[in-house]
C-alpha atoms as a PDB file:
ATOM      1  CA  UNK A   1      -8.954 -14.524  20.953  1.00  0.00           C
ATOM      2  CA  UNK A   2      -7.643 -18.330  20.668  1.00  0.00           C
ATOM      3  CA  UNK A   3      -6.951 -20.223  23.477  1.00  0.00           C
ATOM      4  CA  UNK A   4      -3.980 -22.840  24.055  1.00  0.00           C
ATOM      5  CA  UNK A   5      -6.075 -25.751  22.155  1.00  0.00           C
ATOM      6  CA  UNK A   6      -6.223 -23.641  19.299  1.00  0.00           C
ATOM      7  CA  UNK A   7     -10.213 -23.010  19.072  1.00  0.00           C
ATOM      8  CA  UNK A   8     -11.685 -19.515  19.362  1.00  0.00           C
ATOM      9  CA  UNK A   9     -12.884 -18.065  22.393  1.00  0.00           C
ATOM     10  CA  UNK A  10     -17.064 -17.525  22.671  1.00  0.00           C
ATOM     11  CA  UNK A  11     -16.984 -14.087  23.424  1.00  0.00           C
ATOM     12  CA  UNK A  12     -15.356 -10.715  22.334  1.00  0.00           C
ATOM     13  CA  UNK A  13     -15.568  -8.224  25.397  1.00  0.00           C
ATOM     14  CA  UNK A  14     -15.090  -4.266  25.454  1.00  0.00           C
ATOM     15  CA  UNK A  15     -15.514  -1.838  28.151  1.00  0.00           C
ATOM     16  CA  UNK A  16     -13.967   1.379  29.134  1.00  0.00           C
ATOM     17  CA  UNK A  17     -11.246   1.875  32.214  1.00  0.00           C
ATOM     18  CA  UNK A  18     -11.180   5.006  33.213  1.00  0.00           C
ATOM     19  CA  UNK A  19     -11.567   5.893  29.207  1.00  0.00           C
ATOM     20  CA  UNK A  20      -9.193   4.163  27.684  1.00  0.00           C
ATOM     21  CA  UNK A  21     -10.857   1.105  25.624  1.00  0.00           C
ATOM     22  CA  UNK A  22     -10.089  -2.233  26.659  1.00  0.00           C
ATOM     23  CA  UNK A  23     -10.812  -5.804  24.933  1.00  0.00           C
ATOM     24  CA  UNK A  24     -10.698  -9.394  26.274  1.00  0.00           C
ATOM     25  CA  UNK A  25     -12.051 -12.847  25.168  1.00  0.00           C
ATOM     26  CA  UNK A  26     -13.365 -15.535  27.341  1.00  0.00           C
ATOM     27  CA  UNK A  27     -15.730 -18.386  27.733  1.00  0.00           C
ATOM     28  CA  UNK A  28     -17.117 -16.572  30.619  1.00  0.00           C
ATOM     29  CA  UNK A  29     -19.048 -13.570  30.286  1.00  0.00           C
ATOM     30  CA  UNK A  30     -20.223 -13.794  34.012  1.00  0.00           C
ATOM     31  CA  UNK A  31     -17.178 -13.114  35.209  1.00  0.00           C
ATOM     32  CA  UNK A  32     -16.956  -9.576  33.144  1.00  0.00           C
ATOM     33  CA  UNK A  33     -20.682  -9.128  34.045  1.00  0.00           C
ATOM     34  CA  UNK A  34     -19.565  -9.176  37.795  1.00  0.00           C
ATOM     35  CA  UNK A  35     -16.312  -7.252  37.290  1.00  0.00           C
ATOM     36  CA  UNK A  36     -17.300  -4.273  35.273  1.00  0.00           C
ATOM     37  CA  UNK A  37     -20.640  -4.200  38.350  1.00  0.00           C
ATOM     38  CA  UNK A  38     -17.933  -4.303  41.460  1.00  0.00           C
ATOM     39  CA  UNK A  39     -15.721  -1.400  40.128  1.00  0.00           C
ATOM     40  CA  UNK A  40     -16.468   2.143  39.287  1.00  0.00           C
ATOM     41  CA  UNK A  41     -13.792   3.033  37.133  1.00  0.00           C
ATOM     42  CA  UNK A  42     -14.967   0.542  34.511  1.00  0.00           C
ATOM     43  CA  UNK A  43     -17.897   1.505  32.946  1.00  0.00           C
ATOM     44  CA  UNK A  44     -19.213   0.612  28.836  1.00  0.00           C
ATOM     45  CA  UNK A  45     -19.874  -3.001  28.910  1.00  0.00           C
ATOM     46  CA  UNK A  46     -20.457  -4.656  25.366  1.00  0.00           C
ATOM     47  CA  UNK A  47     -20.176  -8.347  25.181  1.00  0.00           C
ATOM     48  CA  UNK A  48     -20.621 -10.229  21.868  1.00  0.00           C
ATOM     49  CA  UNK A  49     -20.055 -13.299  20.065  1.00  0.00           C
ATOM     50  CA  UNK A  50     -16.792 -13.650  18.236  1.00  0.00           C
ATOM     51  CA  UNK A  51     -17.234 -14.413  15.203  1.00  0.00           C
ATOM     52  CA  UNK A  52     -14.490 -15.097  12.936  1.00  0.00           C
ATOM     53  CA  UNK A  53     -13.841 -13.456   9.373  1.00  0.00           C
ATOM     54  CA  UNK A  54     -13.233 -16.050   6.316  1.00  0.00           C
ATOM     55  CA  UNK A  55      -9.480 -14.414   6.515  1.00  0.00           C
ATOM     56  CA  UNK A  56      -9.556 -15.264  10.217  1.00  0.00           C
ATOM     57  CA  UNK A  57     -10.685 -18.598   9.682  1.00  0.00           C
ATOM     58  CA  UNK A  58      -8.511 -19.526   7.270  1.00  0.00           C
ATOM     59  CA  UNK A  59      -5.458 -18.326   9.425  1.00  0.00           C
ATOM     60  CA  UNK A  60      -6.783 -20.143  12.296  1.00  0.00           C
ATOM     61  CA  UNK A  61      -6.679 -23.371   9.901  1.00  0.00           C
ATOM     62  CA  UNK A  62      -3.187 -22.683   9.375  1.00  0.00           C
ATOM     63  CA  UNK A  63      -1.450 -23.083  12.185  1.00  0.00           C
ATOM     64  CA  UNK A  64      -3.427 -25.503  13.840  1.00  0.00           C
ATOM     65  CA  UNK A  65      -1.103 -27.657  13.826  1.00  0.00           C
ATOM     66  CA  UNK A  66       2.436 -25.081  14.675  1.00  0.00           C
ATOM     67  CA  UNK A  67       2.602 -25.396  18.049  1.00  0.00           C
ATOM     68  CA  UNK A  68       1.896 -22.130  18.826  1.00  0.00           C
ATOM     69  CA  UNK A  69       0.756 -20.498  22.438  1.00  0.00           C
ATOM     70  CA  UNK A  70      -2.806 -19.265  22.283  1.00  0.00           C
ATOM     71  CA  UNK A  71      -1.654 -15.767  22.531  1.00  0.00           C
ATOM     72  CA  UNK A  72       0.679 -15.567  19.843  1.00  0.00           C
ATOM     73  CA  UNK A  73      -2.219 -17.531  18.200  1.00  0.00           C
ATOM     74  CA  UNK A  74      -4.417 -14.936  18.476  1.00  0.00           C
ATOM     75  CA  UNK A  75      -2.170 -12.453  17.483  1.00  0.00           C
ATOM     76  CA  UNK A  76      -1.505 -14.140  14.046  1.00  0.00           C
ATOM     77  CA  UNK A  77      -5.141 -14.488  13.476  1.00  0.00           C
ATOM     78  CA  UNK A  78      -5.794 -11.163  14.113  1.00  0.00           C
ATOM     79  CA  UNK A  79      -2.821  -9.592  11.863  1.00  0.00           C
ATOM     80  CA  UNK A  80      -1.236 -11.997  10.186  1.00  0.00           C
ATOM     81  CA  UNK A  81       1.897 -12.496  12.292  1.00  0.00           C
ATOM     82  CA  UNK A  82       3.317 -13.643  15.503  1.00  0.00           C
ATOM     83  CA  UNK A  83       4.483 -11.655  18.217  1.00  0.00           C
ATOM     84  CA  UNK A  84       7.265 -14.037  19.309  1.00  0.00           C
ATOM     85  CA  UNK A  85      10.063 -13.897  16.125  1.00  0.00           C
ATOM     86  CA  UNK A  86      10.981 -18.010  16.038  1.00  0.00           C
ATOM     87  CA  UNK A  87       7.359 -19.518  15.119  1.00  0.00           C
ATOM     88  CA  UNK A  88       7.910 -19.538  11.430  1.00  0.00           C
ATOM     89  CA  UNK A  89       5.267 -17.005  11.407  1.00  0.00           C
ATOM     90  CA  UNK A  90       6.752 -13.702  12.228  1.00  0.00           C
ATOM     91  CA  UNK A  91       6.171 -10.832   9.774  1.00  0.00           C
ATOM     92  CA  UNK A  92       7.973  -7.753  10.746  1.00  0.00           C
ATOM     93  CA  UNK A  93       5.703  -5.155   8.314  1.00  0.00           C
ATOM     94  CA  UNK A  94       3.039  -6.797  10.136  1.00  0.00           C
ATOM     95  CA  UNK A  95       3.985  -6.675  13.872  1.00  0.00           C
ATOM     96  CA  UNK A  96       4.670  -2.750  13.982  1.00  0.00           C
ATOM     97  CA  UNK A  97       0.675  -2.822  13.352  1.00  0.00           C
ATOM     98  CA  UNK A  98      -0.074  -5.224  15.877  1.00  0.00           C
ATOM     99  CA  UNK A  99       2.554  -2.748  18.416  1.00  0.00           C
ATOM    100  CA  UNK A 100       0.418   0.239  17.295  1.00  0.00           C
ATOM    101  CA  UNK A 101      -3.137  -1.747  18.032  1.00  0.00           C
ATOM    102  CA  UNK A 102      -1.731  -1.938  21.233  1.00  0.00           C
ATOM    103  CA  UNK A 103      -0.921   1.545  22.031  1.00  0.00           C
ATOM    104  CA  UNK A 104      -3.889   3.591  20.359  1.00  0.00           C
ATOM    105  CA  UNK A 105      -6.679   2.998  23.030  1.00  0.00           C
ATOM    106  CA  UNK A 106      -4.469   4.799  25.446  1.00  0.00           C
ATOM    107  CA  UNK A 107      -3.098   7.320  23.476  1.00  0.00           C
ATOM    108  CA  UNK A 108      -7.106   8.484  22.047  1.00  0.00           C
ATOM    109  CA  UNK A 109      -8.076   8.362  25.792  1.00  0.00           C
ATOM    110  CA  UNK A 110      -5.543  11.126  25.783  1.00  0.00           C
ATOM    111  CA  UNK A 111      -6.556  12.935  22.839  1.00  0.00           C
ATOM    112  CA  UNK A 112     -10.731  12.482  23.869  1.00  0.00           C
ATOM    113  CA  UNK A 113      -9.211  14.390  27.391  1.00  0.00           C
ATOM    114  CA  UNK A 114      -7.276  16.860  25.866  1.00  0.00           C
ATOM    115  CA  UNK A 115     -10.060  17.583  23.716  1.00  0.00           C
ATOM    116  CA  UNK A 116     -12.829  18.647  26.797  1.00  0.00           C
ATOM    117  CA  UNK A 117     -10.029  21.519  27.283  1.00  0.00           C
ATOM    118  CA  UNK A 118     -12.051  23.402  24.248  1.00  0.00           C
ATOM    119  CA  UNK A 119     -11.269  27.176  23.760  1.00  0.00           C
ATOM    120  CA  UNK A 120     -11.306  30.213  24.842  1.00  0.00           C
ATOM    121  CA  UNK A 121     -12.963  33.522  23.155  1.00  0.00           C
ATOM    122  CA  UNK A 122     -12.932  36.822  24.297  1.00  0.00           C
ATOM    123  CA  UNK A 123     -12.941  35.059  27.890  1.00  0.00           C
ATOM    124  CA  UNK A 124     -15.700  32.748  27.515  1.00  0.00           C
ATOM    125  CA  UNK A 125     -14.952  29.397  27.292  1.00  0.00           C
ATOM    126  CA  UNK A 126     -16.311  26.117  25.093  1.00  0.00           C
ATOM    127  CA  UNK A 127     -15.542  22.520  25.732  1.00  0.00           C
ATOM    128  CA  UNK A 128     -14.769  20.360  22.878  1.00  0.00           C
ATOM    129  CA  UNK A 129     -15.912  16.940  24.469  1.00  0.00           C
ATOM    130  CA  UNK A 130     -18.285  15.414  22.340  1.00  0.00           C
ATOM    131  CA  UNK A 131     -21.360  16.135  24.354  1.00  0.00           C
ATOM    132  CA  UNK A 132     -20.742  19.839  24.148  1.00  0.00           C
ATOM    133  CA  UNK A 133     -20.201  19.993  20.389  1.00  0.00           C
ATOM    134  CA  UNK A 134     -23.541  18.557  19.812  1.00  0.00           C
ATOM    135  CA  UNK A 135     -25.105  21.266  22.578  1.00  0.00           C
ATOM    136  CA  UNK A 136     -23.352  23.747  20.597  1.00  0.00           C
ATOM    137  CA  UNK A 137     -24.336  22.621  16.827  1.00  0.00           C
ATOM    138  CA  UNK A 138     -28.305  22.584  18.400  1.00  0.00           C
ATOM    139  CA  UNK A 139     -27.692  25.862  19.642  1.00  0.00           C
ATOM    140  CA  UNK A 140     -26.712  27.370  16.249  1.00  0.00           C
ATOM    141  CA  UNK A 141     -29.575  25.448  14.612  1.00  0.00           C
ATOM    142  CA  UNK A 142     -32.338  27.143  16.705  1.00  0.00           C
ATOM    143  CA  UNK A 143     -31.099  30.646  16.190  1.00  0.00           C
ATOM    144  CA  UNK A 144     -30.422  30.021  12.831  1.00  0.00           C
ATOM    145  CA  UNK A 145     -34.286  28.615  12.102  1.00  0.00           C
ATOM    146  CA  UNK A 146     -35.302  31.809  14.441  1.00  0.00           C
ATOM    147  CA  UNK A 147     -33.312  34.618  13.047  1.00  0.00           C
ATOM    148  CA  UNK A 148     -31.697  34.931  16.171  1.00  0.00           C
ATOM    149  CA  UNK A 149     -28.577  37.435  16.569  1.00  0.00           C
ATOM    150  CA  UNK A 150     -28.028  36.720  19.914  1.00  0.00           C
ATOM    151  CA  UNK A 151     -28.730  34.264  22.380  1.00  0.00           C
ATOM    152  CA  UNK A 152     -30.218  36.458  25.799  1.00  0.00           C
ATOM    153  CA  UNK A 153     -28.522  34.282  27.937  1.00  0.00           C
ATOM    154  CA  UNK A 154     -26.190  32.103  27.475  1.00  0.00           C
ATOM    155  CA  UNK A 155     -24.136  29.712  29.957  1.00  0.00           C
ATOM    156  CA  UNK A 156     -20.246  28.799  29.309  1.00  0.00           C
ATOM    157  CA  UNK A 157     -18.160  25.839  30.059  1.00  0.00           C
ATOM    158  CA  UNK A 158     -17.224  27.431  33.223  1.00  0.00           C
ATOM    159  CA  UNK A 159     -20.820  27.705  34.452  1.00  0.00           C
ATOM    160  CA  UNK A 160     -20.680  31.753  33.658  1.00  0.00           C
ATOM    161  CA  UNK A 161     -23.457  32.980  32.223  1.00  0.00           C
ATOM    162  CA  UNK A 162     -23.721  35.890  29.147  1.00  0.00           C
ATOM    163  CA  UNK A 163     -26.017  38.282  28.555  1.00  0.00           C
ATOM    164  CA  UNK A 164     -26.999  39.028  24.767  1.00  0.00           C
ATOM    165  CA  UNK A 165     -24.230  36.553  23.967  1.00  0.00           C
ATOM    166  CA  UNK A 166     -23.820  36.705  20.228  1.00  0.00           C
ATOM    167  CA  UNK A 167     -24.626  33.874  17.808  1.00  0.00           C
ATOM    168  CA  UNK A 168     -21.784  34.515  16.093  1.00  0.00           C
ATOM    169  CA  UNK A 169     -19.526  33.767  18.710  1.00  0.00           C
ATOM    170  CA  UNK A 170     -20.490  30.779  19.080  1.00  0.00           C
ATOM    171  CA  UNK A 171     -20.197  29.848  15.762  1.00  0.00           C
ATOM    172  CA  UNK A 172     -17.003  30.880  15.468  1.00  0.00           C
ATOM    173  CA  UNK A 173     -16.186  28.927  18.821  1.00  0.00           C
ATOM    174  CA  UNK A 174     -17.447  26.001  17.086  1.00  0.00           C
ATOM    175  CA  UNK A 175     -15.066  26.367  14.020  1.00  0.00           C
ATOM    176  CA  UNK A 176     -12.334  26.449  16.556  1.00  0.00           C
ATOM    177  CA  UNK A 177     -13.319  23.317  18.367  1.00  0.00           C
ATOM    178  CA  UNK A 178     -13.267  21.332  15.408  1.00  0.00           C
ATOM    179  CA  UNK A 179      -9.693  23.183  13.826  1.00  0.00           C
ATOM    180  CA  UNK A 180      -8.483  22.292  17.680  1.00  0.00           C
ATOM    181  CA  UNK A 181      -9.857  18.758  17.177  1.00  0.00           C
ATOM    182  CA  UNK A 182      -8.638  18.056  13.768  1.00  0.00           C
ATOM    183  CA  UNK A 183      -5.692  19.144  15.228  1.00  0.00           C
ATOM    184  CA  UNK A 184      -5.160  16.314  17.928  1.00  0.00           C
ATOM    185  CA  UNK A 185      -6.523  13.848  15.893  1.00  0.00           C
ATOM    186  CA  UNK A 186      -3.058  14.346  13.994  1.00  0.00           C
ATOM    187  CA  UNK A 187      -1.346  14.300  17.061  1.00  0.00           C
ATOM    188  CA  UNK A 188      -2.939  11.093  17.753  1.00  0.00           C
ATOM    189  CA  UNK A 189      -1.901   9.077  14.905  1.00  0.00           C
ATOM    190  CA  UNK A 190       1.649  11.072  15.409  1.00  0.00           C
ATOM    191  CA  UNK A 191       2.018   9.895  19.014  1.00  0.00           C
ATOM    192  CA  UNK A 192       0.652   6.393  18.353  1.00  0.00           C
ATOM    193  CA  UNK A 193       3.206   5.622  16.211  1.00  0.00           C
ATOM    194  CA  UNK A 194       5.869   6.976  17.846  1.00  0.00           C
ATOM    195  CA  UNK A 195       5.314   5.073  21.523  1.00  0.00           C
ATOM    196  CA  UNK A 196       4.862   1.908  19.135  1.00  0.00           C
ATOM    197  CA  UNK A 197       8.259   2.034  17.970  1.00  0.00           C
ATOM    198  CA  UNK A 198       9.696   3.705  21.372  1.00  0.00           C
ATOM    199  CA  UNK A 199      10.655   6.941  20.161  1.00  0.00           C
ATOM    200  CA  UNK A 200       7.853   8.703  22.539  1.00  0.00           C
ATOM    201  CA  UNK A 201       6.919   8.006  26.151  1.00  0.00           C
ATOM    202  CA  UNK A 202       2.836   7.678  26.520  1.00  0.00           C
ATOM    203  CA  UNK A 203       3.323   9.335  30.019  1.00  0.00           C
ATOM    204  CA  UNK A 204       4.613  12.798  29.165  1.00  0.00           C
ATOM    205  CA  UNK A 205       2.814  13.740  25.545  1.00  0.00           C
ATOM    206  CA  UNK A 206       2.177  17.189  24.843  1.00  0.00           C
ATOM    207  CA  UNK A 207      -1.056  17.691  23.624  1.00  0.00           C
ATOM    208  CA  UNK A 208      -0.701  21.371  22.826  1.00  0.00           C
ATOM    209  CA  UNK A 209      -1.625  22.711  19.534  1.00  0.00           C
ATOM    210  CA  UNK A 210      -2.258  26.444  17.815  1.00  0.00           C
ATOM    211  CA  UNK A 211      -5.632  26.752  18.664  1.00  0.00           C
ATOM    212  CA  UNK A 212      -4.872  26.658  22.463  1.00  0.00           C
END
């Protein structure tokens, strides 16, 4: 966010790597422009100006004049503290936020994956990725506006396809999906705060939960 000369980069950049959210700031947007184009796993490309709050501003102001290496510049101007403890500007409230900042892109990449998984009902299967919850929801509101009981065919996440398939079903598959979801969403902010203060290994999380 700051470079070594202590003035703000002109760009904020975000993009996806194989899911999990990533951010950078540069001068040179070309040079994401061309990256994100060469590789396939990198996909999402937003590039903006960075524009500072008043709060970041004003932090920026501050240390100016501390001596401090662009990145640990950035990271007080982001949240309020340094990552290195001897600056004079260390907050240690403030740098388990900054650790957790860190960790959450990866660890909702997870949770976003575990979520396609969906569940299972009387052998028919409905993913929980976002795509397929909205597929679902129209589904429910054009029987619902046609009086429909069932849907004469219907096709599952496993490319099966149902005959007579029951609106109800899938409204109850629905429910499900989003008790399942609510579900790892709490594992999320469990997890991210437990591989920010090293009690939890990102690698091996278990992303099981009750409605499995």
């Amino acid at each position: 966010m700051i470079k070594d000369d202590m003035t703000p980069y002109r760009f904020r950049v975000r993009f996806e790597d194989n899911g999990v959210e990533r951010t950078h700031y540069t001068d040179d947007r070309r040079y994401f422009e061309q990256l994100i184009a060469a590789h396939g796993h990198l996909s999402g490309l937003h590039i903006d100006p960075l524009i500072l709050t008043p709060e970041q501003q004003q932090r920026l102001d501050d240390i100016k004049s501390a001596g401090l290496t662009g990145h640990d510049a950035g990271v007080y101007v982001q949240h309020g503290t340094t990552e290195a403890e001897d600056t004079g500007y260390y907050d240690a409230a403030k740098i388990d936020a900054y650790h957790r900042s860190m960790i959450e892109p990866s660890v909702r990449c997870q949770r976003k994956m575990a979520e396609v998984a969906g569940v299972v009902i009387n052998g028919v299967r409905y993913a929980g990725d976002a795509g397929n919850r909205q597929a679902l929801q129209e589904a429910i509101l054009a029987a619902d506006d046609g009086g429909m009981t069932v849907f004469s065919a219907w096709k599952d996440s496993d490319n099966q396809y149902h005959v007579n398939h029951p609106v109800s079903a899938v409204k109850d598959a629905l429910r499900k999906i989003g008790q399942r979801r609510s579900a790892l969403i709490a594992l999320e902010a469990l997890y991210v705060a437990q591989v920010a203060d090293g009690t939890a290994d990102l690698a091996s999380l278990d992303w099981t939960t009750e409605y499995d």
